[in-house]
PDB file of N, CA and C in Angstrom:
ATOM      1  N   UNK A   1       7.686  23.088 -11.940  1.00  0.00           N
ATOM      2  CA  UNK A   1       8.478  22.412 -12.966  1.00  0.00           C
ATOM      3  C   UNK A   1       8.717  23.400 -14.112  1.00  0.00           C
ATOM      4  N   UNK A   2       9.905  23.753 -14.470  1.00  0.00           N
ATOM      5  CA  UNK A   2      10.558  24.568 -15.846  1.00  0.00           C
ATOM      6  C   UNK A   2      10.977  23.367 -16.998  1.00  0.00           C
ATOM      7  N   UNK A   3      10.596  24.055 -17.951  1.00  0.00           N
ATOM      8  CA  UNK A   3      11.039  23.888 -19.264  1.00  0.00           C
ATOM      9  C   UNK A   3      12.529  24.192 -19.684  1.00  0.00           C
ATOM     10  N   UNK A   4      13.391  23.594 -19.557  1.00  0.00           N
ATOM     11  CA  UNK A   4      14.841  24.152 -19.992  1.00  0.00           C
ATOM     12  C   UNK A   4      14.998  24.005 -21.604  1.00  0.00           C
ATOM     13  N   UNK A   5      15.538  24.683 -22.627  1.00  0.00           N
ATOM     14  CA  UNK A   5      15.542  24.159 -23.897  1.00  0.00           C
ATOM     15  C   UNK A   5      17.173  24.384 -24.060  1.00  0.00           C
ATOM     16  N   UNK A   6      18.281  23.415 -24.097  1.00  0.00           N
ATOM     17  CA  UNK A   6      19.555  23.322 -24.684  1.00  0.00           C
ATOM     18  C   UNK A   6      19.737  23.204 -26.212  1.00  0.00           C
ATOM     19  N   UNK A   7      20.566  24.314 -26.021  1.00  0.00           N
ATOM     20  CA  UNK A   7      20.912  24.239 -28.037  1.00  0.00           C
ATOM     21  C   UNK A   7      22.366  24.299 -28.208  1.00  0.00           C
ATOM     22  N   UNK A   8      22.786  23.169 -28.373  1.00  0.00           N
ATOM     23  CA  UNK A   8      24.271  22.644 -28.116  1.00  0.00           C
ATOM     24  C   UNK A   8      24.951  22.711 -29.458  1.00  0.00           C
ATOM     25  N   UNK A   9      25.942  22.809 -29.617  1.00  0.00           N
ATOM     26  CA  UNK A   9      26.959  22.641 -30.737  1.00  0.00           C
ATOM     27  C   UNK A   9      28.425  21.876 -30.142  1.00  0.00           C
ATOM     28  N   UNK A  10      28.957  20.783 -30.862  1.00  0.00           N
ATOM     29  CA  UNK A  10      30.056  20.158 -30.606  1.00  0.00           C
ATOM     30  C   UNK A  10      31.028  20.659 -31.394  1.00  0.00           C
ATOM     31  N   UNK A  11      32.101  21.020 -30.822  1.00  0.00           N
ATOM     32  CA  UNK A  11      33.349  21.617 -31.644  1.00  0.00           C
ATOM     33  C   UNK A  11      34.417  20.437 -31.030  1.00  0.00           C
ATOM     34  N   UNK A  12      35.191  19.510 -31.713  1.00  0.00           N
ATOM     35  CA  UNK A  12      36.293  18.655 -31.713  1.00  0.00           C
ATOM     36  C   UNK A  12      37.305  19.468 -31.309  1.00  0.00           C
ATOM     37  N   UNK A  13      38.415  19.164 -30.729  1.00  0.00           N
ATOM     38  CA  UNK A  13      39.559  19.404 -29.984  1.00  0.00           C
ATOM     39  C   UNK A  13      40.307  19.652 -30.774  1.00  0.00           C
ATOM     40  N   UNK A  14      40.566  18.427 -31.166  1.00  0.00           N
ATOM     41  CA  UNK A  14      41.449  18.172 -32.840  1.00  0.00           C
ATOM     42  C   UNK A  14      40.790  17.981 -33.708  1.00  0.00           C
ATOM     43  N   UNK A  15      41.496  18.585 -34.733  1.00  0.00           N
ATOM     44  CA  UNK A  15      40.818  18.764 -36.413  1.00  0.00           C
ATOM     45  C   UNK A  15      41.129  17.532 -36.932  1.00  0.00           C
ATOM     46  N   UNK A  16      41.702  16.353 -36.660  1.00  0.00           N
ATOM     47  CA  UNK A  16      41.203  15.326 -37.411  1.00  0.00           C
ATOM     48  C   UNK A  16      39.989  14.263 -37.509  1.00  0.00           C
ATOM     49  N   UNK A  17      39.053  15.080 -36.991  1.00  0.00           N
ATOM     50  CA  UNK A  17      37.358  14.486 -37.144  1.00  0.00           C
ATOM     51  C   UNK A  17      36.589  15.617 -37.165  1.00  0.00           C
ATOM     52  N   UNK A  18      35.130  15.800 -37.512  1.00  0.00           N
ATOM     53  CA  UNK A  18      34.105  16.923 -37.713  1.00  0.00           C
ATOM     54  C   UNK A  18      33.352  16.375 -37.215  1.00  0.00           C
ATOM     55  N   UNK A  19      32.165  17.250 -36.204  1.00  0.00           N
ATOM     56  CA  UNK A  19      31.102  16.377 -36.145  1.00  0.00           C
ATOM     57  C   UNK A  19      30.505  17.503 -36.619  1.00  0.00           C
ATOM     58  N   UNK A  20      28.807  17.358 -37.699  1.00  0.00           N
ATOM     59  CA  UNK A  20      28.271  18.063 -37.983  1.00  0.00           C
ATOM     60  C   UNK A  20      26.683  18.693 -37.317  1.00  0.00           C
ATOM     61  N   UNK A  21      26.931  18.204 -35.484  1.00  0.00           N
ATOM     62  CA  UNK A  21      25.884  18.974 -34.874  1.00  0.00           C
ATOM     63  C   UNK A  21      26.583  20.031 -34.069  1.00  0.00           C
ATOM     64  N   UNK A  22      25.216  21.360 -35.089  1.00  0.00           N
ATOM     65  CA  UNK A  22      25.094  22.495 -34.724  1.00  0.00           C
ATOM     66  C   UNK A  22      23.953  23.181 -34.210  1.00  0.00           C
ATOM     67  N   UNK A  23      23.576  23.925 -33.018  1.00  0.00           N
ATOM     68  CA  UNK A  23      22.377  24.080 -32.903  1.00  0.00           C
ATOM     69  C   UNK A  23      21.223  22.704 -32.432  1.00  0.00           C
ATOM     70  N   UNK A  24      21.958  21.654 -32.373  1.00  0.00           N
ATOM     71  CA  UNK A  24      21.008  20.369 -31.838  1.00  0.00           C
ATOM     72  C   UNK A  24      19.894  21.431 -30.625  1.00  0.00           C
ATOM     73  N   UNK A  25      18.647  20.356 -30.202  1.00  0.00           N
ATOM     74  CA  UNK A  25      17.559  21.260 -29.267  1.00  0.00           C
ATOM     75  C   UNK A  25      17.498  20.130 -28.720  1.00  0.00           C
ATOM     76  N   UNK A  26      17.631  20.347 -27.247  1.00  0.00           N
ATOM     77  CA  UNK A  26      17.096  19.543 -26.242  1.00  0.00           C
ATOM     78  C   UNK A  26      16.038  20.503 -25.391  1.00  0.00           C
ATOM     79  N   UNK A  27      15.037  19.769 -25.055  1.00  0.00           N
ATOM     80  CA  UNK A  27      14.252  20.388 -23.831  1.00  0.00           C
ATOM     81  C   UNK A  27      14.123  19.300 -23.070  1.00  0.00           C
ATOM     82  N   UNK A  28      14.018  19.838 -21.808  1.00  0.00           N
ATOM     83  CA  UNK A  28      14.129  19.184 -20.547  1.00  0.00           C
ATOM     84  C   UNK A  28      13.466  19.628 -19.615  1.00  0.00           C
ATOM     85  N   UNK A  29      12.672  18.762 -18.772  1.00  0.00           N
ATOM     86  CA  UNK A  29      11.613  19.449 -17.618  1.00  0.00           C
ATOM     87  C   UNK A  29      12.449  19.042 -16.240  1.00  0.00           C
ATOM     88  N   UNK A  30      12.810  20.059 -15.470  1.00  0.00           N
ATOM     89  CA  UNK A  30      13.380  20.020 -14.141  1.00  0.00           C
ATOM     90  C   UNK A  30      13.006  20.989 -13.197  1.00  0.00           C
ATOM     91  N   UNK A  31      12.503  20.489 -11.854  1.00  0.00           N
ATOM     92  CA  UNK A  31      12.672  21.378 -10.806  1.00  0.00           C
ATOM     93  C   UNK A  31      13.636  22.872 -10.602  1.00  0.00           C
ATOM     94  N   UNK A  32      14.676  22.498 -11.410  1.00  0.00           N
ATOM     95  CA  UNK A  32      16.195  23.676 -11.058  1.00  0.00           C
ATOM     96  C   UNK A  32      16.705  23.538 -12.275  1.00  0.00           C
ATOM     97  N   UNK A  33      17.922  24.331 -12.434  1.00  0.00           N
ATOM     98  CA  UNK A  33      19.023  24.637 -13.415  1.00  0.00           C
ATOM     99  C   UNK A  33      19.568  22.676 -13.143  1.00  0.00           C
ATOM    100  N   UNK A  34      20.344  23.062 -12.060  1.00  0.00           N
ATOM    101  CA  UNK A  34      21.420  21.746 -11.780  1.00  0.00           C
ATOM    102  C   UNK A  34      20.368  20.763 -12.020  1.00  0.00           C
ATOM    103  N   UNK A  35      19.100  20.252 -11.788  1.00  0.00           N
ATOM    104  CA  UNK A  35      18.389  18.951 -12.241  1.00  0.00           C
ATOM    105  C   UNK A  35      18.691  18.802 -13.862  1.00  0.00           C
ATOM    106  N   UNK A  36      18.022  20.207 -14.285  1.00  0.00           N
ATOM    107  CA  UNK A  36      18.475  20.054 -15.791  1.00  0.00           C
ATOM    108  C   UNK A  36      19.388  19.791 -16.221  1.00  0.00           C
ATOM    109  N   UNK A  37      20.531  20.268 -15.648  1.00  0.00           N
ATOM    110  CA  UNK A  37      21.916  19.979 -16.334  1.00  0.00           C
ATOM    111  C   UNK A  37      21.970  18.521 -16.033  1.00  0.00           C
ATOM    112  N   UNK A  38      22.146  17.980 -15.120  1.00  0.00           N
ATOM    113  CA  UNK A  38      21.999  16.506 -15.063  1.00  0.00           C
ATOM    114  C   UNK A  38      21.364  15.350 -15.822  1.00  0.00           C
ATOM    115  N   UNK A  39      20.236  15.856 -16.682  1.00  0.00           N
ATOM    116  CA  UNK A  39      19.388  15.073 -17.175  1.00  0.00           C
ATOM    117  C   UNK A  39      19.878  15.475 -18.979  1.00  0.00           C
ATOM    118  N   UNK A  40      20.013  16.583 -18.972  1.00  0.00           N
ATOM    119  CA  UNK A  40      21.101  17.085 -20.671  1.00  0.00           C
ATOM    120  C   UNK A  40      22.176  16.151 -20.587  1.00  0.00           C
ATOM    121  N   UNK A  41      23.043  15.889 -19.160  1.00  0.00           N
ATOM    122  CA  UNK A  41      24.352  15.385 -19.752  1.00  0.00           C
ATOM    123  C   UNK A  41      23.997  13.767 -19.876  1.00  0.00           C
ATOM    124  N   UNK A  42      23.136  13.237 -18.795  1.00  0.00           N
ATOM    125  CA  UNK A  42      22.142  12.292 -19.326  1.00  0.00           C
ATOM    126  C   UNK A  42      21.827  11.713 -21.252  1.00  0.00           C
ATOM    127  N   UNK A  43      21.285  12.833 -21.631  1.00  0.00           N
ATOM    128  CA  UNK A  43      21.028  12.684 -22.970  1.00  0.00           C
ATOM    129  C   UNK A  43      22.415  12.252 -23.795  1.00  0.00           C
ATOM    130  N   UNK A  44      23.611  13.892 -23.602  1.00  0.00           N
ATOM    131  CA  UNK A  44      24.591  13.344 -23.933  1.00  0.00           C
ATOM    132  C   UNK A  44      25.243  12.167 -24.138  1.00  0.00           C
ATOM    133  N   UNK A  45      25.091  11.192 -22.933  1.00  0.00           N
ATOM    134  CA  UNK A  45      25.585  10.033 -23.085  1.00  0.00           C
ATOM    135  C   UNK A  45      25.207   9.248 -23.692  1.00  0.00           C
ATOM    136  N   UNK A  46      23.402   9.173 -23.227  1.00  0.00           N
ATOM    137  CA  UNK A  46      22.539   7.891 -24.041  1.00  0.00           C
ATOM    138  C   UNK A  46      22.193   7.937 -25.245  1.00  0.00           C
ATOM    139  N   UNK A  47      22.137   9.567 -25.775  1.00  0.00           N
ATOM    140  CA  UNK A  47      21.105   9.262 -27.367  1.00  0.00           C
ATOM    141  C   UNK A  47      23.037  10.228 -28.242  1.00  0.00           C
ATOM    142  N   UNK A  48      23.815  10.771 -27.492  1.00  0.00           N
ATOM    143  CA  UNK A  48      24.813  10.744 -28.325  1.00  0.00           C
ATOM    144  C   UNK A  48      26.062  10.308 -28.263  1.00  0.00           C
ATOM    145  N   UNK A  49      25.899   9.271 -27.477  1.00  0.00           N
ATOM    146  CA  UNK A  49      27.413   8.496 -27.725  1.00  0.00           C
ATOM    147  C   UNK A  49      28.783   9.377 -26.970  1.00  0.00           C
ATOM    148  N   UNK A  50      28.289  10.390 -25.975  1.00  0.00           N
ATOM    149  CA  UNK A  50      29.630  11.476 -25.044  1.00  0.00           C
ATOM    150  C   UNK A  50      29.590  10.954 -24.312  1.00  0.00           C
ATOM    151  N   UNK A  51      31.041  11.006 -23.905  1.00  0.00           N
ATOM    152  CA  UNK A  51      31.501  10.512 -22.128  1.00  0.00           C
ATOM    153  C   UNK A  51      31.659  11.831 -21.681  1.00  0.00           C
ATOM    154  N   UNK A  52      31.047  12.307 -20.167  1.00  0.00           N
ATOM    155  CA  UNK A  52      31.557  13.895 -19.760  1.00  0.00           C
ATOM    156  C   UNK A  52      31.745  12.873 -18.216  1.00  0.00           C
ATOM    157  N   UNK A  53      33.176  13.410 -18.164  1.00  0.00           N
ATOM    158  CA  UNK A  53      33.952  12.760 -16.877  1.00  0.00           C
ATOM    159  C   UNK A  53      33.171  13.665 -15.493  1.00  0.00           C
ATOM    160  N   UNK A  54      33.658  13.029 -14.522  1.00  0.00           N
ATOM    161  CA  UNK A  54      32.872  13.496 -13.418  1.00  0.00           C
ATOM    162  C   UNK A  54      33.372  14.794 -12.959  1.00  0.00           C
ATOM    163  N   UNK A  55      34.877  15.166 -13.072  1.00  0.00           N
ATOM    164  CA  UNK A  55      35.418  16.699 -13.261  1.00  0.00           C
ATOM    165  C   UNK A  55      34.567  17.101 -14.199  1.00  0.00           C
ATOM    166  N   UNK A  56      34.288  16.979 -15.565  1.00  0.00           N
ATOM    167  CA  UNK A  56      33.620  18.418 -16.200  1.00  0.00           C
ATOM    168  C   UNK A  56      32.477  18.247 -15.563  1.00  0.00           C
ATOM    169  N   UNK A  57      31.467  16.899 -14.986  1.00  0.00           N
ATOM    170  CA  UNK A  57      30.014  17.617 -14.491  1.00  0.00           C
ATOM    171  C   UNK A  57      29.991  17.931 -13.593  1.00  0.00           C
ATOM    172  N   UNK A  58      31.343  18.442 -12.664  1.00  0.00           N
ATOM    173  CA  UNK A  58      30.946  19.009 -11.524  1.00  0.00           C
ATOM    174  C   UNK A  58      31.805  20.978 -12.079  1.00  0.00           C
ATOM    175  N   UNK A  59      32.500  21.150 -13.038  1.00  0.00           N
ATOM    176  CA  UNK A  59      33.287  22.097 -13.664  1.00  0.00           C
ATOM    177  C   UNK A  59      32.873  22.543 -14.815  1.00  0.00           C
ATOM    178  N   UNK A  60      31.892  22.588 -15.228  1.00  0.00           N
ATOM    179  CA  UNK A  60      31.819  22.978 -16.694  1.00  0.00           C
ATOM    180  C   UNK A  60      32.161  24.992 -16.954  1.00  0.00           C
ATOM    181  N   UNK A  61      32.892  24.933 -18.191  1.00  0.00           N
ATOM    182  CA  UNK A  61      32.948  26.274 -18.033  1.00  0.00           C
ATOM    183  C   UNK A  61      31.604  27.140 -18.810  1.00  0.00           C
ATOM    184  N   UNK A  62      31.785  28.475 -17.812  1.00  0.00           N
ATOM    185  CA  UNK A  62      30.260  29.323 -17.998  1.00  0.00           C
ATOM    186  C   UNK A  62      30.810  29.981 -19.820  1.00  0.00           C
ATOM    187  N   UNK A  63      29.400  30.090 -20.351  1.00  0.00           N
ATOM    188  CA  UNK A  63      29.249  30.895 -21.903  1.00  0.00           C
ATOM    189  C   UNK A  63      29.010  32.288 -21.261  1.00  0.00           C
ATOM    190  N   UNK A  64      29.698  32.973 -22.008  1.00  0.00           N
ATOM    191  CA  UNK A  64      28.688  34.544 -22.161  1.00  0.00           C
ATOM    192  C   UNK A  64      28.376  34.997 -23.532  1.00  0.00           C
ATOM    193  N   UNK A  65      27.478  35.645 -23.759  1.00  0.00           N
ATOM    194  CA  UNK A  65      27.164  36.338 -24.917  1.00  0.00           C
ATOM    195  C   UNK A  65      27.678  38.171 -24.615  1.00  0.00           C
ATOM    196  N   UNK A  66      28.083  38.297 -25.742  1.00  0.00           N
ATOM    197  CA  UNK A  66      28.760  40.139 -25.733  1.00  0.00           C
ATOM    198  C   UNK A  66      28.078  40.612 -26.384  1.00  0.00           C
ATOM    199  N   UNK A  67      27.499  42.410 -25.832  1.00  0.00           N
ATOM    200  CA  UNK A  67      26.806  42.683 -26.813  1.00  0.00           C
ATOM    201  C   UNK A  67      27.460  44.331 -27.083  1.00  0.00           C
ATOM    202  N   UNK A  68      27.082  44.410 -28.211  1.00  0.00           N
ATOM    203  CA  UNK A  68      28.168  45.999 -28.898  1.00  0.00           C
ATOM    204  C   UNK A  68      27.869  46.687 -27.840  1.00  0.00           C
ATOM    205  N   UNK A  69      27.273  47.130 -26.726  1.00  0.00           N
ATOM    206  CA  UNK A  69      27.688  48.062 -25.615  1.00  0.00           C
ATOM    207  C   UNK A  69      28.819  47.734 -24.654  1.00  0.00           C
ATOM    208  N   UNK A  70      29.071  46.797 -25.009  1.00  0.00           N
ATOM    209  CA  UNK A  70      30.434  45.927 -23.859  1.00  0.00           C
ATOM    210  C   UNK A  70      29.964  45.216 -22.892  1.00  0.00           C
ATOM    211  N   UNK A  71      28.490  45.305 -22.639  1.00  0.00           N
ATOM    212  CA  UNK A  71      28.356  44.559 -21.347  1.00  0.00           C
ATOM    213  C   UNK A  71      28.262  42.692 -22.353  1.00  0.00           C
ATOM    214  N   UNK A  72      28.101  41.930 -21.143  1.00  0.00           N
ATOM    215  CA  UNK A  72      28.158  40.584 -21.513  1.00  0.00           C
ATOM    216  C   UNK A  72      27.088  39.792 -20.364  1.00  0.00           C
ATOM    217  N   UNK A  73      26.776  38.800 -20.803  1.00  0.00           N
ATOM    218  CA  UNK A  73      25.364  37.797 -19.950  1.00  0.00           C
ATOM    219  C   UNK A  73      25.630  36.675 -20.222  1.00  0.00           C
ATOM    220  N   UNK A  74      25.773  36.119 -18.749  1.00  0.00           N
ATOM    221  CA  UNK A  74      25.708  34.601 -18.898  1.00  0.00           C
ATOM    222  C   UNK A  74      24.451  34.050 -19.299  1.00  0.00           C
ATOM    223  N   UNK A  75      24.959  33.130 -20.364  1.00  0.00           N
ATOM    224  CA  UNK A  75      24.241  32.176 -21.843  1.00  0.00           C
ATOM    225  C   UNK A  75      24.349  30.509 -21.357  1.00  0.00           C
ATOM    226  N   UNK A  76      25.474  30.267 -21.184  1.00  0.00           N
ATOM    227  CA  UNK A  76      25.375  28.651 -21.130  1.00  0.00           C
ATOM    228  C   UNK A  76      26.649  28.170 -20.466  1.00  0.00           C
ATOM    229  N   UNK A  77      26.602  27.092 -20.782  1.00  0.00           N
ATOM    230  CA  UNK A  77      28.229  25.998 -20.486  1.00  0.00           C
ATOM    231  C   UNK A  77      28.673  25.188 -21.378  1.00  0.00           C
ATOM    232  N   UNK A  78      29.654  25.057 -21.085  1.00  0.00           N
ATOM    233  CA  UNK A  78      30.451  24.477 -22.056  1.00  0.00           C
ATOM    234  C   UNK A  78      31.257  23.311 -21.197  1.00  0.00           C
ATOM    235  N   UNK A  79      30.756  22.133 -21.769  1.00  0.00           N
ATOM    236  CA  UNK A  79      31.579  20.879 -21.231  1.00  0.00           C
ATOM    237  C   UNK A  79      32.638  20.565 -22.002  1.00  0.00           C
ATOM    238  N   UNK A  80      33.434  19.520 -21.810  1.00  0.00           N
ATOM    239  CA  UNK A  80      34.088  18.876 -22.400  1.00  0.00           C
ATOM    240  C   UNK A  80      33.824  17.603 -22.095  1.00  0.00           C
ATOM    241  N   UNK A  81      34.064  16.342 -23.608  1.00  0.00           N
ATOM    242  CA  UNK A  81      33.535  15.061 -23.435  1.00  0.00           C
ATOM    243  C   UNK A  81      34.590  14.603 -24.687  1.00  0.00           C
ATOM    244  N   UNK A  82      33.942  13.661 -24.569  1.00  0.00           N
ATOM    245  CA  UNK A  82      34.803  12.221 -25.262  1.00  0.00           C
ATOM    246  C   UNK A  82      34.046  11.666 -25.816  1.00  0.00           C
ATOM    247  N   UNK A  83      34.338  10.995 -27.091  1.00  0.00           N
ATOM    248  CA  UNK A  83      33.984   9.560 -27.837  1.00  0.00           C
ATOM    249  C   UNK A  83      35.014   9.308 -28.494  1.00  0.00           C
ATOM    250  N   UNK A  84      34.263   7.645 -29.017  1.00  0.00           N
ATOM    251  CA  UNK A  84      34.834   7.021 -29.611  1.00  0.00           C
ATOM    252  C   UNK A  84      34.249   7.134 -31.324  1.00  0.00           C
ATOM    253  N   UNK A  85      35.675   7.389 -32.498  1.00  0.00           N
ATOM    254  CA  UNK A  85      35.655   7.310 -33.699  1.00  0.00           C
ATOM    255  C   UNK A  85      36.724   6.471 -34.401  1.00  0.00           C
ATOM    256  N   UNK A  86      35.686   6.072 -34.965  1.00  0.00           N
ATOM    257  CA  UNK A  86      36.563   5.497 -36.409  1.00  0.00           C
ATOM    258  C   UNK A  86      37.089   5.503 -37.218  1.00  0.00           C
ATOM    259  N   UNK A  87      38.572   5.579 -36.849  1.00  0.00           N
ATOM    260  CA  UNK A  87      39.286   5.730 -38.287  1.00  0.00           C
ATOM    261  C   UNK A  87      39.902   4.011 -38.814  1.00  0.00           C
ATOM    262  N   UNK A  88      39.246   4.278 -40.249  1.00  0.00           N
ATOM    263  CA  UNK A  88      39.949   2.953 -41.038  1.00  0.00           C
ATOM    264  C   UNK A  88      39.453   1.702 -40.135  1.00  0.00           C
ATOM    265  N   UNK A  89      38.779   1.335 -39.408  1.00  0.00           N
ATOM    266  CA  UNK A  89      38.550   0.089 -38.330  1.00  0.00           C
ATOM    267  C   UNK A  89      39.259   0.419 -37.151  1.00  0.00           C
ATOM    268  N   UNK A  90      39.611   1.268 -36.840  1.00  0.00           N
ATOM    269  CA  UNK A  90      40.350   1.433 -35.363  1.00  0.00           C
ATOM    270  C   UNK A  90      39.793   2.787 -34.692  1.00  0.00           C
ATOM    271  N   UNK A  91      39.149   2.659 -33.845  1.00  0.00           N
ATOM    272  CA  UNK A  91      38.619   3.060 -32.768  1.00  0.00           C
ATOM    273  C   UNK A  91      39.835   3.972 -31.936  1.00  0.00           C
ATOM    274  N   UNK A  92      39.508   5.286 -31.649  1.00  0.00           N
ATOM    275  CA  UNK A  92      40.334   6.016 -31.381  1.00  0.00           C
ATOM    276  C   UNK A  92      39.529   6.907 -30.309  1.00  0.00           C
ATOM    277  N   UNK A  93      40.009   7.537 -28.818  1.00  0.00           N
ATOM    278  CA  UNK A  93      39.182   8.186 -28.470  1.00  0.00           C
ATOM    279  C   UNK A  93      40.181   9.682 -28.836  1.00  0.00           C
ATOM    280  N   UNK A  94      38.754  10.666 -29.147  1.00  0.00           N
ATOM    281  CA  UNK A  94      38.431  11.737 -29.169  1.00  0.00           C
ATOM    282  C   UNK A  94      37.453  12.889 -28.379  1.00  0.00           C
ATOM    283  N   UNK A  95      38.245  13.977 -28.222  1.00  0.00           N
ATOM    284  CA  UNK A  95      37.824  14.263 -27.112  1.00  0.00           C
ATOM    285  C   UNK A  95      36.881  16.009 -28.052  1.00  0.00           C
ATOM    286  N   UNK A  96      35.930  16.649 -27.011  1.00  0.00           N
ATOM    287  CA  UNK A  96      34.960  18.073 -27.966  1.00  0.00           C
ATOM    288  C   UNK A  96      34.662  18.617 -27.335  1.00  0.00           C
ATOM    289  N   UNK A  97      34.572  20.314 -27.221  1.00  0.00           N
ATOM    290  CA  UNK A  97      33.472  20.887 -26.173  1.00  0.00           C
ATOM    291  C   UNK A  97      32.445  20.979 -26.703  1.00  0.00           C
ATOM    292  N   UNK A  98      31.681  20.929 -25.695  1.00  0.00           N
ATOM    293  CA  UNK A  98      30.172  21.276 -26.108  1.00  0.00           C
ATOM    294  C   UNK A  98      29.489  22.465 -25.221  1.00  0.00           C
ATOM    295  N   UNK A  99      29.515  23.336 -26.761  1.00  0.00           N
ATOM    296  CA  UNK A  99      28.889  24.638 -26.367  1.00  0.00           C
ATOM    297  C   UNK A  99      27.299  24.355 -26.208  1.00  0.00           C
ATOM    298  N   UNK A 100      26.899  25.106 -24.913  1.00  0.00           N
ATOM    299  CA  UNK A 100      25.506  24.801 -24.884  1.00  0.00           C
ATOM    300  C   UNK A 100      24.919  25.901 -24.150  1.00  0.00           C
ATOM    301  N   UNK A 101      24.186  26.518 -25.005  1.00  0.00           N
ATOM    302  CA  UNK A 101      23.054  27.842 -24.477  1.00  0.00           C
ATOM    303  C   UNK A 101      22.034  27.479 -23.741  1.00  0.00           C
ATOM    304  N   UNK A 102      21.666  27.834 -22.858  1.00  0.00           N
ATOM    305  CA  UNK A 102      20.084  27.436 -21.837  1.00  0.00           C
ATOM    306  C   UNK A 102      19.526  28.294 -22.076  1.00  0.00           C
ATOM    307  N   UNK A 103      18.193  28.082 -22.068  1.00  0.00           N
ATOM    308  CA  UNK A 103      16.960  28.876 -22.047  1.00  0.00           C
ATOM    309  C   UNK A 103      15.972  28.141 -21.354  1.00  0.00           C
ATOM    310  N   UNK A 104      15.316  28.987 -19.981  1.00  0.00           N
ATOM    311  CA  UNK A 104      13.827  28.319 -19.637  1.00  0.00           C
ATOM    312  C   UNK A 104      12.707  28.888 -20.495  1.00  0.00           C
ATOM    313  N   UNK A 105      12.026  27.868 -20.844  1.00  0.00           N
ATOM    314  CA  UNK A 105      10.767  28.527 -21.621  1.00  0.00           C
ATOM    315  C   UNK A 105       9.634  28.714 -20.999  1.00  0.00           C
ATOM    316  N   UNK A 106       8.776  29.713 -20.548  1.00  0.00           N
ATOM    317  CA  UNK A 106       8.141  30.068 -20.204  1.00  0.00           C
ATOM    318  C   UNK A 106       6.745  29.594 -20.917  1.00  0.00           C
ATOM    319  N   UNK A 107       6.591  29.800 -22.075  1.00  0.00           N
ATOM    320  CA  UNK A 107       5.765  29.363 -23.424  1.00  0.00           C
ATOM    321  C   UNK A 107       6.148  28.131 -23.541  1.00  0.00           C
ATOM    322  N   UNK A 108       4.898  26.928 -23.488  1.00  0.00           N
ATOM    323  CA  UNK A 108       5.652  25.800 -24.023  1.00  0.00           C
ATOM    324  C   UNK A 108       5.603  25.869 -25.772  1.00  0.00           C
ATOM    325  N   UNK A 109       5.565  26.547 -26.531  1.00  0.00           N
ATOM    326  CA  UNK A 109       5.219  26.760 -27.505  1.00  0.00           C
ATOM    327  C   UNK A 109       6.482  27.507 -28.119  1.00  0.00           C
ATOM    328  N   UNK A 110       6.972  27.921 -27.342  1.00  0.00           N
ATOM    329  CA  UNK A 110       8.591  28.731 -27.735  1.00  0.00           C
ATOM    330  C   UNK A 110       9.622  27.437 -28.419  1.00  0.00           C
ATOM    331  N   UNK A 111      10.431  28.433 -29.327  1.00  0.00           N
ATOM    332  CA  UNK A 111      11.089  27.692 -29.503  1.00  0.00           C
ATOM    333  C   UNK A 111      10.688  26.472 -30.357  1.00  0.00           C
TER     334      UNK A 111
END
């Protein structure tokens, strides 16, 4: 069993809403990568209110990080999801990616 720790940031589609999580931390205990991811988008739904359609959880696009030598390393994924916001009493859906870095922790103490 691994320790996965997700550190997600939501960026909105359209600029007429903000959401202000940056860096949110999930950890998650899974057999594999794909268990984990399953049980993150899990969270997504239940403790934050995202819809991620069954195309992005089977498509999500890969993160890389660049580093000043030019090379680059895959970091994370990036979904896309949906909710619902409120403007004025009317309920509007809105759609965000969510950048999300993985890390297994080796240390449960990391992080």
């Amino acid at each position: 069993m691994n320790t996965y720790l997700y550190s997600f940031t939501v960026e909105p589609i359209l600029k007429d809403w903000w959401d202000s999580r940056r860096n949110e931390k999930v950890r998650i205990q899974a057999e594999n990568l794909k268990a984990a991811n399953e049980k993150f988008l899990a969270v997504l739904e239940d403790e934050y209110c995202f819809e991620i359609s069954k195309t992005a959880k089977k498509n999500p696009s890969k993160m890389y990080t660049e580093y000043k030598d030019g090379s680059s390393k895959w970091t994370g994924l990036i979904w896309k999801a949906s909710t619902e916001i409120d403007f004025d009493r009317e309920w509007k859906k809105r759609f965000a990616n969510i950048w999300t870095e993985i890390s297994i922790l080796n240390n449960p103490f990391e992080a």
